[in-house]
Protein backbone atom coordinates (compact mmCIF):
# COMPACT_ATOMS: atom_id res chain seq x y z
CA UNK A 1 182.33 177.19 80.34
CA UNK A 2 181.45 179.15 83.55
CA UNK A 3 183.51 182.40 82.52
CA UNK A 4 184.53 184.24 79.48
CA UNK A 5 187.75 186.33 79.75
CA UNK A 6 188.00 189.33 77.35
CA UNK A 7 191.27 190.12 76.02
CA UNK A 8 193.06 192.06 73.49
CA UNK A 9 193.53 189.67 70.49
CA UNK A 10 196.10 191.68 68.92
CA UNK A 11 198.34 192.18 72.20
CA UNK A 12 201.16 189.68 71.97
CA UNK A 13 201.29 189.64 76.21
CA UNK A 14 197.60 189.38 76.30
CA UNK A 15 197.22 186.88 73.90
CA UNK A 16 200.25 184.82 75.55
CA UNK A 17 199.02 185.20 78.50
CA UNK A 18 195.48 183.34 77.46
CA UNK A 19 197.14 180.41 76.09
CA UNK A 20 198.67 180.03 79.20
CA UNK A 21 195.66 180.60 81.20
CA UNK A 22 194.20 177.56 78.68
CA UNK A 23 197.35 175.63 80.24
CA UNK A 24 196.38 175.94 83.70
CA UNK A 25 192.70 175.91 83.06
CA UNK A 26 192.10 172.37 83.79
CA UNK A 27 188.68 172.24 84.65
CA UNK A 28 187.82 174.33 81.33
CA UNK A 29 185.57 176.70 83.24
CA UNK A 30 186.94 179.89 81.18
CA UNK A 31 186.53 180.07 77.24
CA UNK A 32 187.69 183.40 75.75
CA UNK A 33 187.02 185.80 73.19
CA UNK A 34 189.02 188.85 71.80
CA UNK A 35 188.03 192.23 72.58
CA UNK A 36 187.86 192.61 68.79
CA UNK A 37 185.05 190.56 68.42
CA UNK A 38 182.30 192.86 68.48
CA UNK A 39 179.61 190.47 67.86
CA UNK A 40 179.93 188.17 70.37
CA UNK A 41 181.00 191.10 72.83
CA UNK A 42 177.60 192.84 71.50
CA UNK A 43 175.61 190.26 73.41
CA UNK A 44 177.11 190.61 77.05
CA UNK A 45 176.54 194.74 76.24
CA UNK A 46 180.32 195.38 75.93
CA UNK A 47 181.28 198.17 74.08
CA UNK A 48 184.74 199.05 72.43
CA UNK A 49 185.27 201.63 75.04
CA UNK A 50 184.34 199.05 77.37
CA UNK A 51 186.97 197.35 76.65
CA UNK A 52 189.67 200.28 76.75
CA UNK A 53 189.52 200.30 80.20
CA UNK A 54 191.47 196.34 79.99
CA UNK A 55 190.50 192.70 80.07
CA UNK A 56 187.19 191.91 81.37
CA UNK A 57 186.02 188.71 83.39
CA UNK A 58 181.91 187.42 82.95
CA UNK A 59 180.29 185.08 85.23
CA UNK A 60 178.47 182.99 82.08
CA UNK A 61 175.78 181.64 84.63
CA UNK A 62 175.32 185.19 85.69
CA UNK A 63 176.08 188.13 83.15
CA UNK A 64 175.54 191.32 85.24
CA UNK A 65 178.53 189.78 87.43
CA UNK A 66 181.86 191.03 85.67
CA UNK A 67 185.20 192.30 86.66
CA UNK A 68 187.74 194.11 84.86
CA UNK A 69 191.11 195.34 84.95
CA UNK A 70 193.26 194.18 87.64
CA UNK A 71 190.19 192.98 89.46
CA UNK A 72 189.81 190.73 86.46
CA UNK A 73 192.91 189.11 86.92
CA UNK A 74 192.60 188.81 90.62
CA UNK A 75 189.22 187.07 89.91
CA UNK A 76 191.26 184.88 87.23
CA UNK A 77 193.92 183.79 89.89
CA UNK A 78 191.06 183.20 92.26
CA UNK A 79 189.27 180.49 90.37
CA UNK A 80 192.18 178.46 89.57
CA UNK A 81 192.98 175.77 91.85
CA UNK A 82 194.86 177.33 95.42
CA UNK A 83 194.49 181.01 93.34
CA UNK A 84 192.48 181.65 96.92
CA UNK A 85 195.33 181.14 98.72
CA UNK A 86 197.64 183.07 96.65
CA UNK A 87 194.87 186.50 96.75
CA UNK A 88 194.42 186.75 100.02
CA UNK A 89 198.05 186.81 100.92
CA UNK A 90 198.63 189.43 97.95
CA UNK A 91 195.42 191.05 99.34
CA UNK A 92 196.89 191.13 102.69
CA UNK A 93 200.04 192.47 102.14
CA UNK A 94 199.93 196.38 102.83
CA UNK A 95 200.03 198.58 99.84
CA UNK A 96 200.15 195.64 97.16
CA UNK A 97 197.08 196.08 95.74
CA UNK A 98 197.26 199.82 95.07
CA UNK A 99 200.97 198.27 93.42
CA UNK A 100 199.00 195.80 91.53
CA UNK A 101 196.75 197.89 90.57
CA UNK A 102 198.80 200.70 89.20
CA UNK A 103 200.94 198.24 87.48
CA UNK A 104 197.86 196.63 85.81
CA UNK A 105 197.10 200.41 84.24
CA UNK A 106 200.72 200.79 83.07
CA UNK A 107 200.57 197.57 81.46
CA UNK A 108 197.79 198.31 80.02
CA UNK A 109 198.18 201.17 78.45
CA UNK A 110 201.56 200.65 77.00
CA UNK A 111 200.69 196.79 75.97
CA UNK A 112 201.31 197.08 72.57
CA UNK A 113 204.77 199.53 72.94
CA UNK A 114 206.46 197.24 75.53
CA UNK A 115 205.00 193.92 74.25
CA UNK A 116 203.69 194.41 70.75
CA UNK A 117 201.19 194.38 68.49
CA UNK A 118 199.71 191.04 66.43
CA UNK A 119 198.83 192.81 62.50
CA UNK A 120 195.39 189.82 63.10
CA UNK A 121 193.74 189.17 65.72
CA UNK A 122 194.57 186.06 67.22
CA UNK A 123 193.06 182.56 66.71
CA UNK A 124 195.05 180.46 68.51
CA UNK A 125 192.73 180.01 71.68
């Protein structure tokens, strides 16, 4: 794996959106790992409150390299195969990114309201 994507194991749209990441991961260069994991998060130097602030993206080869938030998820769409293509027109459209970004934090923080709440975390990655 080249990447590990933090998400919220107990969020039904973050965890669905993983699997489908797996899906369309064909080179396997991701591998992923629940934000409730504190362990494993323990040894990149991710904290809980870390992790409040959404999904996180690591570089495996190179730790100190990490996005998170929406950034995350533009990093995400950027390593999958064309994802470069699809950025930079997103990136290049006027305004979108403040929209993306905003939307991310809405998303976010009402997660578990709008798309609900797993009682485990999942395993199913």
């Amino acid at each position: 794996m080249k990447y590990h994507v933090i998400f919220d194991g107990k969020c039904n749209l973050c965890t669905n959106f993983a699997q489908l990441l797996k899906q369309f991961d064909r080179e396997r260069i991701f591998d992923y790992i629940p934000m409730q994991d504190e362990t494993t998060l323990g040894k990149f130097g991710v904290t809980p409150t870390d992790c409040e602030a959404g999904m996180l993206l690591i570089d495996a080869q190179s730790p100190e390299r990490r996005w998170q938030g929406s950034e995350a998820a533009e990093e995400i769409t950027r390593l999958l195969p064309m994802g470069d293509l699809f950025i930079n027109a997103y990136r290049a459209i006027p305004g979108m990114k403040w929209i993306g970004d905003r939307s991310y934090e809405q998303i976010r923080d009402n997660r578990y309201q709008w798309f609900g709440e797993r009682n485990e975390v999942c395993d199913c990655i």
